[in-house]
PDB file of N, CA and C in Angstrom:
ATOM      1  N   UNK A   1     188.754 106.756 121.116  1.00  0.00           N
ATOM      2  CA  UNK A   1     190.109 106.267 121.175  1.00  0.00           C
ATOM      3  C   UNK A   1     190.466 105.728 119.799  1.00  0.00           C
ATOM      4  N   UNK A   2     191.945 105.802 119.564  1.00  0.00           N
ATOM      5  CA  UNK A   2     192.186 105.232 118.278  1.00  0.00           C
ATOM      6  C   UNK A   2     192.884 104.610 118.490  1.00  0.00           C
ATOM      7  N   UNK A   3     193.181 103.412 117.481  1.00  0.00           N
ATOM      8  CA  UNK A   3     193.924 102.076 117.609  1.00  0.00           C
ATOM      9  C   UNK A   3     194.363 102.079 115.746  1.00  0.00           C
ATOM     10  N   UNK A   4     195.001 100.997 116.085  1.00  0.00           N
ATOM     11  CA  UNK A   4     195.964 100.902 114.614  1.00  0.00           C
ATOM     12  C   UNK A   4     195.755  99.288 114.293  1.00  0.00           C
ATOM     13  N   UNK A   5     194.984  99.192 112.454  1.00  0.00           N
ATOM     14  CA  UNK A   5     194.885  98.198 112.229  1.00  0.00           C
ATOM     15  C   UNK A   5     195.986  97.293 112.262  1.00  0.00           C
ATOM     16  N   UNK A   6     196.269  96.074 112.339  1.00  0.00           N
ATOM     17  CA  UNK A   6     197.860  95.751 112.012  1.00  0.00           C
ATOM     18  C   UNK A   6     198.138  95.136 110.794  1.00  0.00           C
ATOM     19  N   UNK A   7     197.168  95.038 110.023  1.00  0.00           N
ATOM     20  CA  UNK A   7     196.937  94.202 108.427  1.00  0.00           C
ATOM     21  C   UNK A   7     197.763  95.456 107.769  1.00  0.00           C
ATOM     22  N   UNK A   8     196.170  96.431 107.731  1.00  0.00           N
ATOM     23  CA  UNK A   8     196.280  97.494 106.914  1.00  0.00           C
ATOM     24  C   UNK A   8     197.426  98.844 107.162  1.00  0.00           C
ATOM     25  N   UNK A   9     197.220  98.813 108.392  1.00  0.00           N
ATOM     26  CA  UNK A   9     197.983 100.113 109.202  1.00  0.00           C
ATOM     27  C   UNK A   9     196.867 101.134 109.348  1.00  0.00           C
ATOM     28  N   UNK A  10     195.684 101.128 109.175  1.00  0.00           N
ATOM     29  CA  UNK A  10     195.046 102.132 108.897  1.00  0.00           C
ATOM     30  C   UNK A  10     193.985 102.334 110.338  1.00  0.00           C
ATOM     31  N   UNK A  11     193.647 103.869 110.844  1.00  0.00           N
ATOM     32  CA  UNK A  11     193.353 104.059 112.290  1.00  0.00           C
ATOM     33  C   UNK A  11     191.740 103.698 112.508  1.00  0.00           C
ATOM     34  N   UNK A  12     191.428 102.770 113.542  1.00  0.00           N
ATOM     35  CA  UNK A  12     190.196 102.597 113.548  1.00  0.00           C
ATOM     36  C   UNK A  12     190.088 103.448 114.653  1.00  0.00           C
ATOM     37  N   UNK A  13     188.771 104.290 114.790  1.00  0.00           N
ATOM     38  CA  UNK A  13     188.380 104.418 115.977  1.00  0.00           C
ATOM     39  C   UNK A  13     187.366 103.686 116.653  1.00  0.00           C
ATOM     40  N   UNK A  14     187.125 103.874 117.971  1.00  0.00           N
ATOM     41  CA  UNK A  14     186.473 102.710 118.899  1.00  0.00           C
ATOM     42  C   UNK A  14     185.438 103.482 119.016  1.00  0.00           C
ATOM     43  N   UNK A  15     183.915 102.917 118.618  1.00  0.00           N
ATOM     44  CA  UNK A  15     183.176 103.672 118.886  1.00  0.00           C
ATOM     45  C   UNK A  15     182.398 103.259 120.160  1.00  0.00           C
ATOM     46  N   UNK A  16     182.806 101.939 120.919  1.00  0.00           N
ATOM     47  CA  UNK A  16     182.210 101.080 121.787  1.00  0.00           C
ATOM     48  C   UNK A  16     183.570 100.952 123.270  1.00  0.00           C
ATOM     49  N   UNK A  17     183.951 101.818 123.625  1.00  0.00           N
ATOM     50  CA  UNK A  17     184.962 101.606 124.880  1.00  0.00           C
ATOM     51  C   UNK A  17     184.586 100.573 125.655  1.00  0.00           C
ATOM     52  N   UNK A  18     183.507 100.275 126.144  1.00  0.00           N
ATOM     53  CA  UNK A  18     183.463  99.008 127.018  1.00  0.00           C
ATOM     54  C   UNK A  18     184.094  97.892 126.074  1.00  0.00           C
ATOM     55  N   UNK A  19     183.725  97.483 125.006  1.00  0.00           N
ATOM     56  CA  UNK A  19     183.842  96.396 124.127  1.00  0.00           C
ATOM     57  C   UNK A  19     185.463  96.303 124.253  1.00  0.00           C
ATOM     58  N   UNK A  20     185.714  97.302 124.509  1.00  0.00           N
ATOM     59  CA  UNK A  20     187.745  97.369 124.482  1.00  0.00           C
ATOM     60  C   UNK A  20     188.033  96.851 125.642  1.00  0.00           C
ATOM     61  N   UNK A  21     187.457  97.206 126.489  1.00  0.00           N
ATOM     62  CA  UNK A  21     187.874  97.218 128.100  1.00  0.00           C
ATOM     63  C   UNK A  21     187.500  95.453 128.471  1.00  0.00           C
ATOM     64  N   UNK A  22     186.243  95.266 128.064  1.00  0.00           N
ATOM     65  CA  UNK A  22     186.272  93.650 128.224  1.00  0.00           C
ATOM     66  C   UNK A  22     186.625  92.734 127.684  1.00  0.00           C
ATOM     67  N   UNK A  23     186.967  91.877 128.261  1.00  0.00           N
ATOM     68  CA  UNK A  23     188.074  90.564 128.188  1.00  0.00           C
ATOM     69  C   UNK A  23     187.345  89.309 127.235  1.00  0.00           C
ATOM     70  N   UNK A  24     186.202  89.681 128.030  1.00  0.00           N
ATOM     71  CA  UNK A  24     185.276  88.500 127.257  1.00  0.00           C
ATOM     72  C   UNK A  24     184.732  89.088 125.795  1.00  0.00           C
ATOM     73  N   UNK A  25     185.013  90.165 125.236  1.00  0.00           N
ATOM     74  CA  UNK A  25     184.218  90.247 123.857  1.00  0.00           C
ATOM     75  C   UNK A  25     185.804  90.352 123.369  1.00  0.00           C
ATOM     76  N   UNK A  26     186.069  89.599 122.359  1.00  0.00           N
ATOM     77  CA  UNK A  26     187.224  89.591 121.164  1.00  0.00           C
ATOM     78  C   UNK A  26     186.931  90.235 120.194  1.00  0.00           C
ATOM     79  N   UNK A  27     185.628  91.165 119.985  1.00  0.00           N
ATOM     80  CA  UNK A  27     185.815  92.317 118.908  1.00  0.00           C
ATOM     81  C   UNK A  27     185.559  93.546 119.830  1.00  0.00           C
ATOM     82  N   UNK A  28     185.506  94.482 118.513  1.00  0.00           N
ATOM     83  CA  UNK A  28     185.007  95.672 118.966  1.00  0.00           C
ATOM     84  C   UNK A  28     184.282  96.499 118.226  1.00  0.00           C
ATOM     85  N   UNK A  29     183.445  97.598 117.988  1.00  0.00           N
ATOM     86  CA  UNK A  29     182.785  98.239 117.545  1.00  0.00           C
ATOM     87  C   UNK A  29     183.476  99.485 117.145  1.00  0.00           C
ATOM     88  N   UNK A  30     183.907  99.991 116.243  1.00  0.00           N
ATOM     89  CA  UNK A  30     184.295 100.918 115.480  1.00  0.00           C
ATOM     90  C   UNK A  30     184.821 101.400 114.075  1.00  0.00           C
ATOM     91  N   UNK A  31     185.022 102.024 113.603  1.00  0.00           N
ATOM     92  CA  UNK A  31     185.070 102.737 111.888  1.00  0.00           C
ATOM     93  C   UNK A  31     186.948 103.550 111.777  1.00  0.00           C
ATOM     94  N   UNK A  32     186.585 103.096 110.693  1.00  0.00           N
ATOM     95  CA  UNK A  32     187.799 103.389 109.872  1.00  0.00           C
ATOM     96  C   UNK A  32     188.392 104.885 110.320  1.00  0.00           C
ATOM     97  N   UNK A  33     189.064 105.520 110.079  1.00  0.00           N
ATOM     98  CA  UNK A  33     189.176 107.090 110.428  1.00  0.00           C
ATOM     99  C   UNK A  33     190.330 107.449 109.242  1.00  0.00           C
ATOM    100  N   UNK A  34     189.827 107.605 108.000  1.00  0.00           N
ATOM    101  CA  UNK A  34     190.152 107.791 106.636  1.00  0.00           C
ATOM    102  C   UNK A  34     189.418 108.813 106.092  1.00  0.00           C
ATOM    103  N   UNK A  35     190.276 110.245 106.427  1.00  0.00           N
ATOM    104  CA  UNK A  35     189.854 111.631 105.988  1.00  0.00           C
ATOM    105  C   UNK A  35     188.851 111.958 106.390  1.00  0.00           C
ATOM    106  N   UNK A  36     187.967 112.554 106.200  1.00  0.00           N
ATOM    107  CA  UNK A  36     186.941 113.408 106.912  1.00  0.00           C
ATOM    108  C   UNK A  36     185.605 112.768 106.666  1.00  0.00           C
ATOM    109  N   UNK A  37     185.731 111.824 106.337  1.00  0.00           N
ATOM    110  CA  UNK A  37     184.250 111.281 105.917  1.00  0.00           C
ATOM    111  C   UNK A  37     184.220 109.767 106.768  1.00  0.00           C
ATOM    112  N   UNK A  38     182.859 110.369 107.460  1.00  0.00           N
ATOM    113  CA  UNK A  38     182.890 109.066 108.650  1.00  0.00           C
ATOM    114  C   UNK A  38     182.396 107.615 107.584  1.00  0.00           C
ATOM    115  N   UNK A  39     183.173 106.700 108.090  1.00  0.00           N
ATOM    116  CA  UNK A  39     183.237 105.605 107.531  1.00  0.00           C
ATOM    117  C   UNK A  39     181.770 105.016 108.347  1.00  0.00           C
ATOM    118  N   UNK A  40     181.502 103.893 107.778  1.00  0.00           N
ATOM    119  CA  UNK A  40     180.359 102.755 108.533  1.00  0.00           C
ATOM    120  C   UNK A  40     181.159 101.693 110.142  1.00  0.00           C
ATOM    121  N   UNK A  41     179.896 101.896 110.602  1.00  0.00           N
ATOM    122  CA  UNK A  41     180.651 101.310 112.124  1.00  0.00           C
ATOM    123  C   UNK A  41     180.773  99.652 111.684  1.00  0.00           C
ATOM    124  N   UNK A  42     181.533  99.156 111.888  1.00  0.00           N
ATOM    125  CA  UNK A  42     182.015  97.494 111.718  1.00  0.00           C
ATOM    126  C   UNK A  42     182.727  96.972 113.033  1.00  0.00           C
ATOM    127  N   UNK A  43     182.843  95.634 112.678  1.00  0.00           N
ATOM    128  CA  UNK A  43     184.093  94.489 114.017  1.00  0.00           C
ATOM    129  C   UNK A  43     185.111  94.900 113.596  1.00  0.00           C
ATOM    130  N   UNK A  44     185.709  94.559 114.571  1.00  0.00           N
ATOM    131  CA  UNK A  44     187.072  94.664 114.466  1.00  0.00           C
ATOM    132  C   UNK A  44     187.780  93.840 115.294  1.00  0.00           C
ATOM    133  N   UNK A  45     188.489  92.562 114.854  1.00  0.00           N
ATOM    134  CA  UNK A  45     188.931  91.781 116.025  1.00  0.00           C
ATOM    135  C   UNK A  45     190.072  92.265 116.753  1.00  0.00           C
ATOM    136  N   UNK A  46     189.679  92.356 117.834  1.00  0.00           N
ATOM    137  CA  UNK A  46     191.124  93.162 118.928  1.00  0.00           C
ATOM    138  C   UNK A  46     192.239  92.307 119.164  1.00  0.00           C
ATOM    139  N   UNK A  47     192.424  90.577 118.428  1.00  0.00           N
ATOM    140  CA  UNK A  47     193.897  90.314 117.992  1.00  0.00           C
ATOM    141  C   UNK A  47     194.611  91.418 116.775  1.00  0.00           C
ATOM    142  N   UNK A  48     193.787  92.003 115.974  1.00  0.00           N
ATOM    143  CA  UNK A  48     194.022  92.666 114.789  1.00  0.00           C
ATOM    144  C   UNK A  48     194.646  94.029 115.133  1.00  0.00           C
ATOM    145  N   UNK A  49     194.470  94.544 116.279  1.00  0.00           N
ATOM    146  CA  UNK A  49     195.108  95.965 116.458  1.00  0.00           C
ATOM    147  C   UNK A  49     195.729  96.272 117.387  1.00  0.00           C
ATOM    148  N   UNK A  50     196.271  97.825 117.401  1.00  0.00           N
ATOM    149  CA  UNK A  50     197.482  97.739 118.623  1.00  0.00           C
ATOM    150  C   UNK A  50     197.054  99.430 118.923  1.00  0.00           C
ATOM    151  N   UNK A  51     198.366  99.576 119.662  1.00  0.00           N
ATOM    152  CA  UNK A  51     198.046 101.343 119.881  1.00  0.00           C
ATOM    153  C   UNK A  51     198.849 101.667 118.982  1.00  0.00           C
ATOM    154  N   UNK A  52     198.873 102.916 118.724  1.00  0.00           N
ATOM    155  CA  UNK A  52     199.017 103.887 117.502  1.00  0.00           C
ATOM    156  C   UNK A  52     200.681 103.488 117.756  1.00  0.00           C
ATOM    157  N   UNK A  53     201.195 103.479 118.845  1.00  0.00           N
ATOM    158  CA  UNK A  53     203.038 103.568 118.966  1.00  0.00           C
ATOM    159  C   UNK A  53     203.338 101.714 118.702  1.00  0.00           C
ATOM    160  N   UNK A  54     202.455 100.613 118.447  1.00  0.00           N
ATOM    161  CA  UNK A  54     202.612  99.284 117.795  1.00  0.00           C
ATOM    162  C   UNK A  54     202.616  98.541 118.809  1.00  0.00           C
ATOM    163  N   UNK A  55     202.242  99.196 120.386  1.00  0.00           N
ATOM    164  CA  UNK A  55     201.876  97.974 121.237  1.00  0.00           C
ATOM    165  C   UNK A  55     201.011  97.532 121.279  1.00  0.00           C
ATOM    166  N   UNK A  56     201.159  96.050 121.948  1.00  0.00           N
ATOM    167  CA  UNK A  56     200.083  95.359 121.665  1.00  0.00           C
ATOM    168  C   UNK A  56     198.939  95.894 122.786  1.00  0.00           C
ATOM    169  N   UNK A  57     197.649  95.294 123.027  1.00  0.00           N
ATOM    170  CA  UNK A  57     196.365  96.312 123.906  1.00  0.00           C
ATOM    171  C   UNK A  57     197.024  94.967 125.229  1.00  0.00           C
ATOM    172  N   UNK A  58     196.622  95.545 126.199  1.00  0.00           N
ATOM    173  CA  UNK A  58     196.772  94.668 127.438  1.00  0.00           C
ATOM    174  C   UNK A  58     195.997  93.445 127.701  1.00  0.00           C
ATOM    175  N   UNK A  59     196.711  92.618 128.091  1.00  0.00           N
ATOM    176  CA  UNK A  59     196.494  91.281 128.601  1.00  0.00           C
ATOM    177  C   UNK A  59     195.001  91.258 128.896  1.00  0.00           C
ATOM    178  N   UNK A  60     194.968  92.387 130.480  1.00  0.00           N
ATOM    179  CA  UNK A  60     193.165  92.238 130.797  1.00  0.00           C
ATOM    180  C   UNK A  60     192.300  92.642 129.784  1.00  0.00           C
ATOM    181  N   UNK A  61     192.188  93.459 128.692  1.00  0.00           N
ATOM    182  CA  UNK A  61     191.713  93.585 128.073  1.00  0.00           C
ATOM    183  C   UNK A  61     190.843  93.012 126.469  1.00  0.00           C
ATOM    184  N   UNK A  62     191.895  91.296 126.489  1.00  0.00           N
ATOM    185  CA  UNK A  62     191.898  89.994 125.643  1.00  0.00           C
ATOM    186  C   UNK A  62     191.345  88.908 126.390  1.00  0.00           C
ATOM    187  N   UNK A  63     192.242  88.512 126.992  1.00  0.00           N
ATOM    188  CA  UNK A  63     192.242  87.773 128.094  1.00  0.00           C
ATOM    189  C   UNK A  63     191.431  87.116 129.169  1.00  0.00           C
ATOM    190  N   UNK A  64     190.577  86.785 129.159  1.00  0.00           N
ATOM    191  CA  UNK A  64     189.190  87.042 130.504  1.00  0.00           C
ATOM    192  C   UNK A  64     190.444  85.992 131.451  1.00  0.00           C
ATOM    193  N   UNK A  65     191.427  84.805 131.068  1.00  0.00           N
ATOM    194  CA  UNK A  65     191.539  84.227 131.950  1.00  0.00           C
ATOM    195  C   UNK A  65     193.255  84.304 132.200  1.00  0.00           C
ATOM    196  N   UNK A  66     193.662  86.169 131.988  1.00  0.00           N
ATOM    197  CA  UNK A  66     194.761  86.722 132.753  1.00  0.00           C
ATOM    198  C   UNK A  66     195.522  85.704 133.973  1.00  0.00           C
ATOM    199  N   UNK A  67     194.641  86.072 134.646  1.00  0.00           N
ATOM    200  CA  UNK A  67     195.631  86.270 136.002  1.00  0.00           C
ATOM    201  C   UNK A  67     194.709  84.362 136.849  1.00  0.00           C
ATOM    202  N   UNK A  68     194.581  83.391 136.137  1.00  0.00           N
ATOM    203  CA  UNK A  68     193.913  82.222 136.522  1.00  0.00           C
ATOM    204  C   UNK A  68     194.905  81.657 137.286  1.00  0.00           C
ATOM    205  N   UNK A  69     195.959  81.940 136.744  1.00  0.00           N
ATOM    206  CA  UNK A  69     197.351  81.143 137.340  1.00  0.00           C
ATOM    207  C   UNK A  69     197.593  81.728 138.696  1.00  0.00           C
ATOM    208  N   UNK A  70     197.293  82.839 139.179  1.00  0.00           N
ATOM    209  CA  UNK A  70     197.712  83.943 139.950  1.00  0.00           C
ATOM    210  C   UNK A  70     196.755  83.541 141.042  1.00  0.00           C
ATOM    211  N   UNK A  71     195.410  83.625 140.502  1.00  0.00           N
ATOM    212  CA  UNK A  71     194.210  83.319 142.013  1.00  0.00           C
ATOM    213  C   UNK A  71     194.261  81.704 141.976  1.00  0.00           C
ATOM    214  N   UNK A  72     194.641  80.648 141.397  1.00  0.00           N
ATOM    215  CA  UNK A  72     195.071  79.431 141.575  1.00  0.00           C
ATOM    216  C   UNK A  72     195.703  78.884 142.978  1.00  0.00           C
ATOM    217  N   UNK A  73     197.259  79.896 142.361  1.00  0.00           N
ATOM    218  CA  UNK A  73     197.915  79.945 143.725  1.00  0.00           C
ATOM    219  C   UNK A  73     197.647  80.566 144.892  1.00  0.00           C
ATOM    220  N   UNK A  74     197.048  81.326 144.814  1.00  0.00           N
ATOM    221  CA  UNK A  74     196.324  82.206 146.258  1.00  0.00           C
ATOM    222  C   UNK A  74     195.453  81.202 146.678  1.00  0.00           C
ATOM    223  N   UNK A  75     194.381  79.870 145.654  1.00  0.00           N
ATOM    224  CA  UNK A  75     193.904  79.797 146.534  1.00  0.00           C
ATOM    225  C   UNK A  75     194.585  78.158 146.874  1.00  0.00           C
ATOM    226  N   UNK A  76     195.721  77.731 146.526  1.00  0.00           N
ATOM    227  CA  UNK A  76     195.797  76.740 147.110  1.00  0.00           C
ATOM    228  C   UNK A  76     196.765  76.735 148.009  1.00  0.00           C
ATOM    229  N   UNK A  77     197.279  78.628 148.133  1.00  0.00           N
ATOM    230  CA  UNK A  77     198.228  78.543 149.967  1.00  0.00           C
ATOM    231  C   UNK A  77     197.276  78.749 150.576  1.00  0.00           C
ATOM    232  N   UNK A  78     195.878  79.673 150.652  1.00  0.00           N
ATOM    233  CA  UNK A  78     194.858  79.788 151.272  1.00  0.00           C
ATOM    234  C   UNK A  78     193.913  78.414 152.363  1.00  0.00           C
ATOM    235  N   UNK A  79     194.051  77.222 151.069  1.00  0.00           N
ATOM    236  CA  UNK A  79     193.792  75.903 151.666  1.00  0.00           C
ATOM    237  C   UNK A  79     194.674  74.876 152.235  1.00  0.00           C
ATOM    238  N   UNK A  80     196.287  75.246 151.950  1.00  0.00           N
ATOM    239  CA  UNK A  80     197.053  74.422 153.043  1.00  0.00           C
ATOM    240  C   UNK A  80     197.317  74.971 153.865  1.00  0.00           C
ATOM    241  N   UNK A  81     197.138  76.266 154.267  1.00  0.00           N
ATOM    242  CA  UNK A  81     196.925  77.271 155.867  1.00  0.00           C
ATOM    243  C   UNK A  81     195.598  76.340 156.972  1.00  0.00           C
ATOM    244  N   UNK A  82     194.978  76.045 156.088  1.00  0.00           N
ATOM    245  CA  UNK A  82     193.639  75.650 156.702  1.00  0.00           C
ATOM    246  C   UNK A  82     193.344  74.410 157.570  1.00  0.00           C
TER     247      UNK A  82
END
């Protein structure tokens, strides 16, 4: 997958997809993608990049504590039912 630095503008690819997908790691594992010559694998902090069209990556994917507000309230109608 490729992503877009937001410093540089320049395309990293992900060489680690889980590392993207989880919430709890704030980097990621992948290399530059600058002409045909594979770059060295490095971090990359995933505040730093976006998708190629300048959005930002999704909430669950930063985030580990998304949706806290959300199961909060579930569980405190859950306990005045009770």
């Amino acid at each position: 997958m490729l992503l877009k630095e937001t410093a540089t503008g320049h395309l990293v690819e992900v060489t680690h997809l889980p590392e993207l997908f989880n919430p709890f790691e704030s980097e990621i594992t992948g290399r530059y993608n600058i002409g045909e010559d594979r770059t060295e694998e490095t971090k990359f902090a995933k505040s730093n990049l976006t998708f190629l069209s300048k959005e930002t990556l999704p909430q669950c994917w930063i985030d580990p504590h998304y949706r806290d507000k959300e199961v909060q309230a579930h569980m405190e109608k859950v306990s005045s039912h009770s």
